[in-house]
N, C-alpha and C. Protein backbone atom coordinates (compact mmCIF):
# COMPACT_ATOMS: atom_id res chain seq x y z
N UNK A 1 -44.10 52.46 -8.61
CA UNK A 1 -44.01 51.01 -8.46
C UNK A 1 -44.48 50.34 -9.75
N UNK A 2 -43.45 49.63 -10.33
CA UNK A 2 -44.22 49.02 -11.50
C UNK A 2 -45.15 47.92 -11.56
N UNK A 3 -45.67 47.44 -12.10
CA UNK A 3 -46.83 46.38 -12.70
C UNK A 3 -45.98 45.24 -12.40
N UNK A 4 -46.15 44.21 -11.82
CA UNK A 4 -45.17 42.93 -11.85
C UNK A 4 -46.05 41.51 -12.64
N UNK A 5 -45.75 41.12 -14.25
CA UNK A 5 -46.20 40.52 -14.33
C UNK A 5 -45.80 39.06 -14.04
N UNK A 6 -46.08 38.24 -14.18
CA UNK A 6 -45.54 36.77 -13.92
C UNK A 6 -45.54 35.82 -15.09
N UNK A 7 -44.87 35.15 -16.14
CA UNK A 7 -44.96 34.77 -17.26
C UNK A 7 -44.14 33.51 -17.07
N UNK A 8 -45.08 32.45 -17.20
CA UNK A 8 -44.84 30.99 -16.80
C UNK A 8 -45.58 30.04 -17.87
N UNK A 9 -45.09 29.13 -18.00
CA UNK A 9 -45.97 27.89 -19.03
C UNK A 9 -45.08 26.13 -18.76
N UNK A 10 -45.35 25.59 -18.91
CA UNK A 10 -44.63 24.11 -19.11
C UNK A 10 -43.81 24.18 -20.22
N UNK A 11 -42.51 23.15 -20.21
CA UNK A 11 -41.44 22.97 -21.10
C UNK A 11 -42.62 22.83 -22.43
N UNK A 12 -42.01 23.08 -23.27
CA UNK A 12 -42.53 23.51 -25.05
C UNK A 12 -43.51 24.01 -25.34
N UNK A 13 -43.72 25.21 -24.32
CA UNK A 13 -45.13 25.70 -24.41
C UNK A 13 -44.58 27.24 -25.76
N UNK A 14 -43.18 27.08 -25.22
CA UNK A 14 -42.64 28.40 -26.12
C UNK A 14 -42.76 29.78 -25.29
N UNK A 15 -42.41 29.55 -23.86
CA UNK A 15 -42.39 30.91 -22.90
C UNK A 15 -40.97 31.75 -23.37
N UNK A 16 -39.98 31.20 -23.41
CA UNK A 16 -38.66 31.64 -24.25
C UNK A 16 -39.17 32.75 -25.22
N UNK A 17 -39.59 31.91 -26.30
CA UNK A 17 -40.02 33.16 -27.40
C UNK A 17 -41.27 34.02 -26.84
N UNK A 18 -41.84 33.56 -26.48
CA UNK A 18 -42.79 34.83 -25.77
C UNK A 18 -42.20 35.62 -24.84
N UNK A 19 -41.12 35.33 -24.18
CA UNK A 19 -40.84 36.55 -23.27
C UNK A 19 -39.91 37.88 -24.19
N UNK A 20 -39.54 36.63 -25.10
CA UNK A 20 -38.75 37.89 -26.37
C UNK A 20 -39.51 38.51 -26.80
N UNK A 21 -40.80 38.30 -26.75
CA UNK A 21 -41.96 39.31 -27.48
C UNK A 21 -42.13 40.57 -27.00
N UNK A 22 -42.23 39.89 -25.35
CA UNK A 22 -42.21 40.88 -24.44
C UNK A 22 -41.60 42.24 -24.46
N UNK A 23 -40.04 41.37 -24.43
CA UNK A 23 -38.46 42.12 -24.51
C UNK A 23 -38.61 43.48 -25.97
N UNK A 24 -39.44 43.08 -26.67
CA UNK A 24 -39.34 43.80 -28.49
C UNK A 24 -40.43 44.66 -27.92
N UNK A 25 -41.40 44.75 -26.97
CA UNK A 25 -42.58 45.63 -26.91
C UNK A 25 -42.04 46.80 -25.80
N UNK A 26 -40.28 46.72 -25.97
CA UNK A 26 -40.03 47.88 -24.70
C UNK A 26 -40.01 47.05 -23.23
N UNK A 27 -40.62 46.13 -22.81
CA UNK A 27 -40.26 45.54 -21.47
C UNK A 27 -39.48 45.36 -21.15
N UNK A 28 -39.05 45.22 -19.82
CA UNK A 28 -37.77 44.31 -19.11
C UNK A 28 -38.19 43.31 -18.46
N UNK A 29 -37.45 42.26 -18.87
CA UNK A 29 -37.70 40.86 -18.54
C UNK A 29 -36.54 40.31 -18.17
N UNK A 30 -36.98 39.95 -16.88
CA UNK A 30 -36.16 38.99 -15.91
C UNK A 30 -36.08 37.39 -16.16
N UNK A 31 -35.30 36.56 -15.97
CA UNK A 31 -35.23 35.38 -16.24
C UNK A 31 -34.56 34.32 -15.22
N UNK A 32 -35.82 33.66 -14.65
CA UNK A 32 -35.03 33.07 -13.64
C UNK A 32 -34.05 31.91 -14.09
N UNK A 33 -34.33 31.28 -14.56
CA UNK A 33 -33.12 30.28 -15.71
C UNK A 33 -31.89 31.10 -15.70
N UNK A 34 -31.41 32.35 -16.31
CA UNK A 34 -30.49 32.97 -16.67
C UNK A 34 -29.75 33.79 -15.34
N UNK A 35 -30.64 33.64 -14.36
CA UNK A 35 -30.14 33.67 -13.22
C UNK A 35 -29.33 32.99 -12.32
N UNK A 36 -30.19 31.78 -12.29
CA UNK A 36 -29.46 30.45 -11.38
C UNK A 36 -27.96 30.38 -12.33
N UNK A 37 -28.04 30.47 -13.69
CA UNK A 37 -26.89 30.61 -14.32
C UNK A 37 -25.70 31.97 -14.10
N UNK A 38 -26.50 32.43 -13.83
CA UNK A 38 -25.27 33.55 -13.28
C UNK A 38 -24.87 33.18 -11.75
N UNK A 39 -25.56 32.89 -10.81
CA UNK A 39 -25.35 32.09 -9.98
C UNK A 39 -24.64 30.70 -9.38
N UNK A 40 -24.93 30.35 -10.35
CA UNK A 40 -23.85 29.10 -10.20
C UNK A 40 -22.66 29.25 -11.18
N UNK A 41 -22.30 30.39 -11.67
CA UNK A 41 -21.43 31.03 -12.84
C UNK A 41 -19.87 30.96 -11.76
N UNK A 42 -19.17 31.01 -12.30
CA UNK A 42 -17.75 31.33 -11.45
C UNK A 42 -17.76 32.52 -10.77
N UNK A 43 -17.89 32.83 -9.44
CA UNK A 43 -17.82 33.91 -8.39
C UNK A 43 -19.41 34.17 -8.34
N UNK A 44 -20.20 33.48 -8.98
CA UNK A 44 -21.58 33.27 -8.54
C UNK A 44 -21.69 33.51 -7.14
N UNK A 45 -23.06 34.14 -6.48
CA UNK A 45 -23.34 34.12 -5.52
C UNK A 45 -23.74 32.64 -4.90
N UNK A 46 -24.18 31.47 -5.68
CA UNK A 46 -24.21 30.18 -4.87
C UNK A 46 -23.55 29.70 -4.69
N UNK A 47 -22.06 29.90 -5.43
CA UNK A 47 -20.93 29.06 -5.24
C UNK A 47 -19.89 28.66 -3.80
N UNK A 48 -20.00 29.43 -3.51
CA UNK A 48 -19.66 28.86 -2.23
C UNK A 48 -20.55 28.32 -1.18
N UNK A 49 -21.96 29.04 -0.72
CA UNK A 49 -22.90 27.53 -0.39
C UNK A 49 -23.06 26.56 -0.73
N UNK A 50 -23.08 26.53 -1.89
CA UNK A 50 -22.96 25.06 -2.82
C UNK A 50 -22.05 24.40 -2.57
N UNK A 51 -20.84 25.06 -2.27
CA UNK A 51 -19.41 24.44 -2.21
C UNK A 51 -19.77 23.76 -0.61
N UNK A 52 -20.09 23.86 0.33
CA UNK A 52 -20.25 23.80 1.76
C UNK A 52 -21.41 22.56 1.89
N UNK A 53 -22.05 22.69 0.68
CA UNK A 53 -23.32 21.21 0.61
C UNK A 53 -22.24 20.13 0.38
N UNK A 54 -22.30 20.95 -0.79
CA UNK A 54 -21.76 19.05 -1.84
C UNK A 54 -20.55 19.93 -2.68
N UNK A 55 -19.53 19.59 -2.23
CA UNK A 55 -18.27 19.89 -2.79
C UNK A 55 -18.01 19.29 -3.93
N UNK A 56 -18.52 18.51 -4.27
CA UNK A 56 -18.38 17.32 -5.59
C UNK A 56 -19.05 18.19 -6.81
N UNK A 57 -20.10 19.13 -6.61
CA UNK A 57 -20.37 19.95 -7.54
C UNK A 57 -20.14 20.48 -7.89
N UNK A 58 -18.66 21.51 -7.54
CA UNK A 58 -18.03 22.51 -7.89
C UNK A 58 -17.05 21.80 -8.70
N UNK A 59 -17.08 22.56 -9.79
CA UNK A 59 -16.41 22.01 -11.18
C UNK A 59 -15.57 23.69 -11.77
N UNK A 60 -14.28 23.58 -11.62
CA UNK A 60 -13.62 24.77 -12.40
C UNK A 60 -14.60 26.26 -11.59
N UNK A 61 -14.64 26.09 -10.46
CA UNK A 61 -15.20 27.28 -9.60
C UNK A 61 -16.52 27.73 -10.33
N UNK A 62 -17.32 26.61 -10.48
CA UNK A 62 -18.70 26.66 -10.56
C UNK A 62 -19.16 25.87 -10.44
N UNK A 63 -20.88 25.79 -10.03
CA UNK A 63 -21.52 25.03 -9.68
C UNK A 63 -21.62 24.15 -11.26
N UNK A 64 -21.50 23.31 -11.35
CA UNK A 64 -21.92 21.83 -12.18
C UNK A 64 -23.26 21.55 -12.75
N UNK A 65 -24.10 21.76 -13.41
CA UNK A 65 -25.44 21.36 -13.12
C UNK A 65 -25.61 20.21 -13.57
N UNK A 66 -24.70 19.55 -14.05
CA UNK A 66 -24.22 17.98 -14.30
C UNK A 66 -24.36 17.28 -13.24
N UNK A 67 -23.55 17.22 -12.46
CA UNK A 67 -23.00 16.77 -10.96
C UNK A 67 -24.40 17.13 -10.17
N UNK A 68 -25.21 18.46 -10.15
CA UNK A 68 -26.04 18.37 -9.29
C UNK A 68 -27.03 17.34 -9.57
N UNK A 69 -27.17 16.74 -10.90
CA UNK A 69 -28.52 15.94 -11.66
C UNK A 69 -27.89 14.60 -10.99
N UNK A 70 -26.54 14.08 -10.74
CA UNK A 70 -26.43 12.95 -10.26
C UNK A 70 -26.44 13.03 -8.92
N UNK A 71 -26.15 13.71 -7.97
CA UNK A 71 -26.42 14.20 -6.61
C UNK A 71 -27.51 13.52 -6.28
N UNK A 72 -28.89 15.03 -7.38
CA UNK A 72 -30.24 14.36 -6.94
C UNK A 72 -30.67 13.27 -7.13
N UNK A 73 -30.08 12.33 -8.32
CA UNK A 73 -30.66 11.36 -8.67
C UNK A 73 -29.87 10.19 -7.53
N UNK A 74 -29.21 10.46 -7.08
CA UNK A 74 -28.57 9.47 -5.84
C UNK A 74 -29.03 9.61 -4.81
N UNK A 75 -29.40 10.67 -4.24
CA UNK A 75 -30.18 11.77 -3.30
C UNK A 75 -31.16 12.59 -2.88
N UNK A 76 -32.62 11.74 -3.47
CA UNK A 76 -33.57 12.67 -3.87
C UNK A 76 -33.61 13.75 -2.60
N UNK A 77 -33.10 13.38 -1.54
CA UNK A 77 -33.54 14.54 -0.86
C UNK A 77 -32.37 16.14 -0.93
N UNK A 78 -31.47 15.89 -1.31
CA UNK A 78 -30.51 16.80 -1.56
C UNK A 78 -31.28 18.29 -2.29
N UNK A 79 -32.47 17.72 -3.14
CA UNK A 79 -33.29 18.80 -3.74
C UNK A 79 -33.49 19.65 -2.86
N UNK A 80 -34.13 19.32 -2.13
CA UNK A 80 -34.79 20.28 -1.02
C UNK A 80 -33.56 21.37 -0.82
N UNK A 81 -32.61 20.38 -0.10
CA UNK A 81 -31.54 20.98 -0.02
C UNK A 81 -30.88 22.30 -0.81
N UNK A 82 -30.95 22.79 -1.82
CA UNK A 82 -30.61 23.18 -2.82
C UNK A 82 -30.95 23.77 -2.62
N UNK A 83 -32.51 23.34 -3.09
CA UNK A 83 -33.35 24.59 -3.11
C UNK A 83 -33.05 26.28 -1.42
N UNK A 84 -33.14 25.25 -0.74
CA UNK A 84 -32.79 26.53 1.16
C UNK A 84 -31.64 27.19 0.24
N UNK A 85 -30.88 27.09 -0.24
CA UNK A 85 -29.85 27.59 -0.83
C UNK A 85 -30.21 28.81 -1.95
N UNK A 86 -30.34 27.76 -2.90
CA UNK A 86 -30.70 28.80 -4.51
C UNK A 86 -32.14 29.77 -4.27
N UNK A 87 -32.87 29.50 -3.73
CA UNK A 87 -34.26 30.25 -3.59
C UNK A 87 -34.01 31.16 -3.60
N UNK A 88 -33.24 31.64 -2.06
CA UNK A 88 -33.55 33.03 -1.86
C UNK A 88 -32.34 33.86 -2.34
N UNK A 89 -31.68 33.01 -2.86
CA UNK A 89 -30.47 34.06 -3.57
C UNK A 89 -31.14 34.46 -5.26
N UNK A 90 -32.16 33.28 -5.79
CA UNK A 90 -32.92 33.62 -6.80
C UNK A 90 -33.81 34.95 -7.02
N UNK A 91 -33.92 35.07 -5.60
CA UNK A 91 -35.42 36.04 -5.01
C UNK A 91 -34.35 37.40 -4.91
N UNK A 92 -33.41 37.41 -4.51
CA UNK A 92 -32.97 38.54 -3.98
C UNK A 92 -31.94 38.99 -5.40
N UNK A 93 -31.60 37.90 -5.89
CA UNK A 93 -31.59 38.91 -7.92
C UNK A 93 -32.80 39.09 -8.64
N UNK A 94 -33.97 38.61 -8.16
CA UNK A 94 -34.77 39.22 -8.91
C UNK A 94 -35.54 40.51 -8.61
N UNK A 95 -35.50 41.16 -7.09
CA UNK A 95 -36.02 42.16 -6.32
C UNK A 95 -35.07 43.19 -6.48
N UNK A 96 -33.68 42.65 -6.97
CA UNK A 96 -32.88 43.60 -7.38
C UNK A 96 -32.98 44.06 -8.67
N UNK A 97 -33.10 43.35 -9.66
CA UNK A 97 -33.60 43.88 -10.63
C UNK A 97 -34.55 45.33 -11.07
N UNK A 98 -35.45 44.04 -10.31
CA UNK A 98 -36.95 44.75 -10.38
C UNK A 98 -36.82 46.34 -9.92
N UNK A 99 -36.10 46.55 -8.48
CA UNK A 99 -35.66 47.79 -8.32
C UNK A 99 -35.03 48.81 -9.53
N UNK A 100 -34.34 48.40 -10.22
CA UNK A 100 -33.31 48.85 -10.89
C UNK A 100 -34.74 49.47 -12.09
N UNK A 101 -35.52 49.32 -12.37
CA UNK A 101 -36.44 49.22 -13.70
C UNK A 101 -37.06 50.33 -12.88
N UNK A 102 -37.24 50.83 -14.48
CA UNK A 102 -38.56 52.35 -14.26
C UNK A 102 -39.57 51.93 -15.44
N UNK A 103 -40.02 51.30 -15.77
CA UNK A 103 -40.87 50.89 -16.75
C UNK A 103 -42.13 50.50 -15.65
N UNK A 104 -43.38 51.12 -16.50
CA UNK A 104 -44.77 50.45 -16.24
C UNK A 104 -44.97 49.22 -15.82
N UNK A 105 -44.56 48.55 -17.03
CA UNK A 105 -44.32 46.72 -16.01
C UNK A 105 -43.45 46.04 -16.31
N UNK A 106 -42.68 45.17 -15.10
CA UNK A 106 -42.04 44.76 -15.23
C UNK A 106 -42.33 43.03 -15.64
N UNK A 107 -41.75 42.15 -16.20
CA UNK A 107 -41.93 40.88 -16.87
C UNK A 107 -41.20 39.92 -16.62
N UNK A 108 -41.47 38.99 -15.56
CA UNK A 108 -40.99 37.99 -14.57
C UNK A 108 -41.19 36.61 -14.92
N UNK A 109 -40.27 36.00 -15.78
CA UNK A 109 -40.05 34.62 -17.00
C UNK A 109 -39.46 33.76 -15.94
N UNK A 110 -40.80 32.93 -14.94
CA UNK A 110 -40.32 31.86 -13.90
C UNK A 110 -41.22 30.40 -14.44
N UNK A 111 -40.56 29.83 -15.23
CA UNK A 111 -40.66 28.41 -15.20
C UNK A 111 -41.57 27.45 -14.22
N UNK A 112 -40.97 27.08 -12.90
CA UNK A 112 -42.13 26.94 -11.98
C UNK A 112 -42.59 28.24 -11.07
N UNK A 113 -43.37 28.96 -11.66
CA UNK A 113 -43.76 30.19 -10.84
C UNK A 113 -44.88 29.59 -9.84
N UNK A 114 -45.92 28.74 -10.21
CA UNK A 114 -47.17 28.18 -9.52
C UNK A 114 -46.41 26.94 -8.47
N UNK A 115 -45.54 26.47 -8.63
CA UNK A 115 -44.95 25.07 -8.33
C UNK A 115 -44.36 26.00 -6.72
N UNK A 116 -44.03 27.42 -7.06
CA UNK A 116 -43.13 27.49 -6.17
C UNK A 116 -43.53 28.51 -5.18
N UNK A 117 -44.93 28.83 -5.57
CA UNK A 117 -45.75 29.67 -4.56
C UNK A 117 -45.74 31.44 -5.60
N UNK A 118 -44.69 31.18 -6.30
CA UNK A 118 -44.37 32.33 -6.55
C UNK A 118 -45.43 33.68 -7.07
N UNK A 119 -46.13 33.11 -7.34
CA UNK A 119 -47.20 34.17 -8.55
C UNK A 119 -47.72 34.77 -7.23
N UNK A 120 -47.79 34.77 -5.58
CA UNK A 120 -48.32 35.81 -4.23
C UNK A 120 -47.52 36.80 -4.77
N UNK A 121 -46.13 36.79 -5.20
CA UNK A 121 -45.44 37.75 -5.63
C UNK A 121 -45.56 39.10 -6.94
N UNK A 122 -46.69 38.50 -7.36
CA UNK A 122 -46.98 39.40 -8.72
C UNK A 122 -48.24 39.98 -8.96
N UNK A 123 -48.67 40.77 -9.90
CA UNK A 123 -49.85 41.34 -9.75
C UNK A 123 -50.95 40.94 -10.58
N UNK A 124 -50.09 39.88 -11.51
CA UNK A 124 -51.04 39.32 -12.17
C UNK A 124 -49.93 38.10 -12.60
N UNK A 125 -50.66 36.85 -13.68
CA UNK A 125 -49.79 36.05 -14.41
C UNK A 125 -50.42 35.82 -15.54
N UNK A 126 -49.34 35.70 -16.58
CA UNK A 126 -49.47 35.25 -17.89
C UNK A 126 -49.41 33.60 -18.35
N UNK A 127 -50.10 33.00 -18.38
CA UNK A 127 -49.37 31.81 -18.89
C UNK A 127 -49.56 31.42 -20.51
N UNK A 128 -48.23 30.65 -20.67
CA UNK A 128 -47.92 30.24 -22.02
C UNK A 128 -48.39 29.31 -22.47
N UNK A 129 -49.00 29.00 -23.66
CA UNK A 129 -50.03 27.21 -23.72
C UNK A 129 -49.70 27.00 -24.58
N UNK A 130 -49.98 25.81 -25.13
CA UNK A 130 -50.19 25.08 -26.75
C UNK A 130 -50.69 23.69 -26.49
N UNK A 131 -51.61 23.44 -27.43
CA UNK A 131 -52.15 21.83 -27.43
C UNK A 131 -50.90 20.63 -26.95
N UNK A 132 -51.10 19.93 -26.71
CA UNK A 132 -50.50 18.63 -25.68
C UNK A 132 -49.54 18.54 -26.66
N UNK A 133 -50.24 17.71 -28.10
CA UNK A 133 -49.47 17.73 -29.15
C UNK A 133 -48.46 18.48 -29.57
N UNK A 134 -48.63 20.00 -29.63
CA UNK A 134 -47.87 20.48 -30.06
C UNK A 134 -46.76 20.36 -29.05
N UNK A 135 -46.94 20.80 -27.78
CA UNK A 135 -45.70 20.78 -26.71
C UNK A 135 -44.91 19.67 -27.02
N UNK A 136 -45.31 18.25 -27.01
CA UNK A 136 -44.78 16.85 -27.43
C UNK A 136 -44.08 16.68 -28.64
N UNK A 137 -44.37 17.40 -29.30
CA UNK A 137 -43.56 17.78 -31.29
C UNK A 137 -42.63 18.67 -30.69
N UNK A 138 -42.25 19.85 -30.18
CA UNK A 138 -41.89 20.73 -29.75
C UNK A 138 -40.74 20.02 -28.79
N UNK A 139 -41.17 19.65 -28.09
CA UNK A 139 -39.80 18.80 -26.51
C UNK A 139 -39.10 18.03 -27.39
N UNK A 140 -39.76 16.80 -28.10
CA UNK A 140 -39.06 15.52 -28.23
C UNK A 140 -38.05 16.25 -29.73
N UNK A 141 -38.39 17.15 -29.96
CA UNK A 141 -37.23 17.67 -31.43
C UNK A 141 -36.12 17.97 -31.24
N UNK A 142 -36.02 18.29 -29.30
CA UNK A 142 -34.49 18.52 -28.78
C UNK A 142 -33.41 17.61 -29.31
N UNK A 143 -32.32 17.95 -28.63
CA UNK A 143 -31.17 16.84 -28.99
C UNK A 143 -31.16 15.91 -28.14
N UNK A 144 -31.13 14.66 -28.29
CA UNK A 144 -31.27 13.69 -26.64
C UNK A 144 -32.52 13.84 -25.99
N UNK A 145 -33.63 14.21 -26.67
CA UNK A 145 -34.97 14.11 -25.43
C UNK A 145 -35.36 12.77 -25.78
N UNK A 146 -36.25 12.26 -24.91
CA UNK A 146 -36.96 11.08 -25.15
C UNK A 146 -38.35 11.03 -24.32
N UNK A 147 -39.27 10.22 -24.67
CA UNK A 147 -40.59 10.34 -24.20
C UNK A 147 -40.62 9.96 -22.38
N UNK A 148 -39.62 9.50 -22.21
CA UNK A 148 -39.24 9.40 -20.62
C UNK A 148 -38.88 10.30 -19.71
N UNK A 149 -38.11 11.16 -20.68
CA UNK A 149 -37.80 12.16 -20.21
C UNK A 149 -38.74 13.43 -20.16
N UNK A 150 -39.54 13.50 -21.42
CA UNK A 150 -40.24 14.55 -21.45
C UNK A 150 -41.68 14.19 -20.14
N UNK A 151 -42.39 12.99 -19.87
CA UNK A 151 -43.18 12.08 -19.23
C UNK A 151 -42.27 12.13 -17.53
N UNK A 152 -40.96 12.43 -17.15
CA UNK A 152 -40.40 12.99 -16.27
C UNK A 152 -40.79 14.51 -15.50
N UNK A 153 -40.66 15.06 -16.58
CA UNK A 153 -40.34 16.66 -16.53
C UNK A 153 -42.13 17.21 -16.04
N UNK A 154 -42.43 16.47 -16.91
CA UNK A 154 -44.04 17.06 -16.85
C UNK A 154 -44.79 16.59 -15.56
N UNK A 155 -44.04 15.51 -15.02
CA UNK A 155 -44.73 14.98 -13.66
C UNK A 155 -44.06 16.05 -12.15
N UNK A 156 -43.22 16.93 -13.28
CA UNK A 156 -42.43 17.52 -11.82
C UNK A 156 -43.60 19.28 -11.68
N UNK A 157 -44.48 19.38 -13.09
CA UNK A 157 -44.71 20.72 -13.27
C UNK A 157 -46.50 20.14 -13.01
N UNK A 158 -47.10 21.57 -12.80
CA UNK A 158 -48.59 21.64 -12.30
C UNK A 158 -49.22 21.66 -14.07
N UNK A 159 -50.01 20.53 -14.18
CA UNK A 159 -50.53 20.54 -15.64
C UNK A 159 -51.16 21.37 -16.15
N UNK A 160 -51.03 21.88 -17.58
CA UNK A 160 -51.01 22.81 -17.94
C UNK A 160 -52.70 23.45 -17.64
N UNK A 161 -53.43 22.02 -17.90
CA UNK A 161 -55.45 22.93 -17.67
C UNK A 161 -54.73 23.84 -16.26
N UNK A 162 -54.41 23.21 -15.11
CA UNK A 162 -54.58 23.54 -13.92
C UNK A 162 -53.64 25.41 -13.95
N UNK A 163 -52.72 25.29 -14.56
CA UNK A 163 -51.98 26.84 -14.93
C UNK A 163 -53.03 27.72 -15.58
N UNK A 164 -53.51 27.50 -17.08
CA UNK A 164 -54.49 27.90 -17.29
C UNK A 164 -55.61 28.62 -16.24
N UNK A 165 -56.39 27.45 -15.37
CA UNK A 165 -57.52 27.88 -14.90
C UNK A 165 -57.03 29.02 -13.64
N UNK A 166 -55.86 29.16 -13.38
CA UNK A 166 -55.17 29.78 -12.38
C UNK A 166 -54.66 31.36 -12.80
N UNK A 167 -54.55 31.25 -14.12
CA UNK A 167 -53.68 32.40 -14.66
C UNK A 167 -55.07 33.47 -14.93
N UNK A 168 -54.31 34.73 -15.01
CA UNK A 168 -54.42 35.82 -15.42
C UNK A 168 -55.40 35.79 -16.87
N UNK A 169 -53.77 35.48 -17.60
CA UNK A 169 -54.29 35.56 -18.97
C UNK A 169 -53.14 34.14 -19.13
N UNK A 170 -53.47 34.28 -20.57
CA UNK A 170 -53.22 32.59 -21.15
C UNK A 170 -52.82 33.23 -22.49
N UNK A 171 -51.91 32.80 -22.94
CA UNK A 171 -51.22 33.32 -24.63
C UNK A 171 -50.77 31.92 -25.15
N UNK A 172 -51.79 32.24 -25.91
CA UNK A 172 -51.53 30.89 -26.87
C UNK A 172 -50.56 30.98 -27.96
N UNK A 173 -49.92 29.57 -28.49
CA UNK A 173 -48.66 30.00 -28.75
C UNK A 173 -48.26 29.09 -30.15
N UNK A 174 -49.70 28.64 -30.83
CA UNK A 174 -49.38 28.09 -31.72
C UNK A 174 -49.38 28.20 -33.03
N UNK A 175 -49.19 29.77 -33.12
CA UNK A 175 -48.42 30.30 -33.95
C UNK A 175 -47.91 31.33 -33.91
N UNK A 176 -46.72 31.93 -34.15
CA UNK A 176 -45.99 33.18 -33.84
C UNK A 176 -46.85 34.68 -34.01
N UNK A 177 -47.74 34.69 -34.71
CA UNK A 177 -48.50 36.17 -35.08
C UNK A 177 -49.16 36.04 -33.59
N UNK A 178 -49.81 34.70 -33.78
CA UNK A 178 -50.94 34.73 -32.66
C UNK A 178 -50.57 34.70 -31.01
N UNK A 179 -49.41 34.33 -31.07
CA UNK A 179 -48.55 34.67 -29.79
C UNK A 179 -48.10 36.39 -29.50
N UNK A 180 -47.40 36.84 -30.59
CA UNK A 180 -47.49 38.28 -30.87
C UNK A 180 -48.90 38.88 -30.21
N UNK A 181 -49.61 38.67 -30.77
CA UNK A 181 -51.26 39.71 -30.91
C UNK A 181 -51.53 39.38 -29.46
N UNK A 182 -51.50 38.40 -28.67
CA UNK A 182 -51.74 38.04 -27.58
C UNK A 182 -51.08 38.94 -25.99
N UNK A 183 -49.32 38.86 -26.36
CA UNK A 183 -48.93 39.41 -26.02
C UNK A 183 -48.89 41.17 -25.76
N UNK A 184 -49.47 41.79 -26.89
CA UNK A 184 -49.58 42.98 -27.11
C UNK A 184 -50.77 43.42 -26.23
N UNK A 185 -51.75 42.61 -26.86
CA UNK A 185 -53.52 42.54 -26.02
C UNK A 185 -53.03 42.60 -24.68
N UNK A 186 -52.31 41.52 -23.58
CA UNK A 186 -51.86 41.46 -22.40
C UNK A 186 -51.58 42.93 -21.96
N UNK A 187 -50.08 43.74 -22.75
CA UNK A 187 -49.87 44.53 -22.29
C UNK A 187 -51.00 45.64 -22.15
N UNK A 188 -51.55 45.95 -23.17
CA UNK A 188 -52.93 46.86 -23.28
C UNK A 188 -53.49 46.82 -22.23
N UNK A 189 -54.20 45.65 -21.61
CA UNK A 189 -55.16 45.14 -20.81
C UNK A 189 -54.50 46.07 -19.64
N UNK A 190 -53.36 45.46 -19.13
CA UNK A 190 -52.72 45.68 -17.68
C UNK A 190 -52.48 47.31 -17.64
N UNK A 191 -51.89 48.04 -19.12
CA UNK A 191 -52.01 49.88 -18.60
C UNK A 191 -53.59 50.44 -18.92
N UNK A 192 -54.53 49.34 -19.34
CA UNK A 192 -56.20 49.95 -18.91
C UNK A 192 -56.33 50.08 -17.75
N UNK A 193 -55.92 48.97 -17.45
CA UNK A 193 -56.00 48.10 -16.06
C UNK A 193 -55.85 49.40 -15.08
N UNK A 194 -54.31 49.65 -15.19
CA UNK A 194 -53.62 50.63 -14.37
C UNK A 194 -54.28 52.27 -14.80
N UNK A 195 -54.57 52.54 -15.71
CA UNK A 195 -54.99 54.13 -16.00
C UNK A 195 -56.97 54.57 -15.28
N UNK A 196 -57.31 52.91 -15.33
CA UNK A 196 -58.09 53.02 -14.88
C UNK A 196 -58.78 53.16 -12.68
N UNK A 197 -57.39 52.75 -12.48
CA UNK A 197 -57.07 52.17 -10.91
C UNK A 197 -57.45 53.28 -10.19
């Protein structure tokens, strides 16, 4: 049974490039983002529930994630909605995965992992940080972000002290070596962890 870690942070914390760190140290890393995208992909497994909600979302035999942002924003309750839907089809590509892996530990890149109960699921969690500032330099450099938007996003996620005081370990991320060295330390820790059990 492998190690299940959990690797979560707030938008511009830089969990993306840290899970690639991961990915370069031999891990397998799952991605729930890259999931819902295969999912709402053409012959996706949500696509036809989706199709049975809100037909208006299906765009060229996929789910829209356009169309779903005006849905919710017409509909706040439609979220919920969604969610009975995408969850457990999320859950059941990622248990499939996870099966599929023979590695020591496996490395589980969920965005809202704390938001969504998820980390009961793992054996430990990593979270991703960086000063306020930096995250705020980091978001607003996108294409089209704006301080409304980023002041949106962050009211939907558990603030970052509160991830922190919750997590495992914490990899700081404000600078690439030091994200590296962090990451490495993590893995170390967890096969002490385990050789010692």
């Amino acid at each position: 049974m492998s190690f299940r870690l959990g690797l979560t942070g707030s938008i511009g914390m830089g969990k993306s490039t840290t899970a690639a760190m991961f990915a370069d140290e031999g891990l397998p890393v799952w991605d729930a983002d890259a999931a819902v995208h295969r999912l709402y992909g053409p012959g996706g497994a949500a696509v036809a529930p989706m199709a049975a909600l809100f037909p208006e979302a299906i765009v060229d035999g996929a789910v829209s994630r356009d169309a779903l942002k005006q849905i919710i924003a017409a509909d706040p309750g439609a979220l919920s909605r969604i969610e009975t839907v995408v969850h457990p089809l999320v859950r059941a590509d990622r248990e499939d995965f996870a099966a599929r892996q023979a590695s020591d530990i496996v490395v589980f890149d969920i965005p809202l992992l704390y938001e969504t109960g998820g980390e009961t699921e793992m054996d430990a969690v990593a979270v991703v940080s960086a000063p306020a500032k930096v995250q705020a330099a980091r978001v607003l450099a996108r294409p089209g972000m704006t301080h409304d938007q980023l002041d949106a996003i962050l009211a939907r996620q558990m603030p970052d002290m509160e991830k922190r005081a919750c997590a495992d370990y914490v990899i700081e991320t404000v600078t690439l070596d030091a994200a590296r060295a962090a990451v490495r330390q993590v893995i170390d820790r967890i096969r002490k962890g385990m050789r010692d059990a």
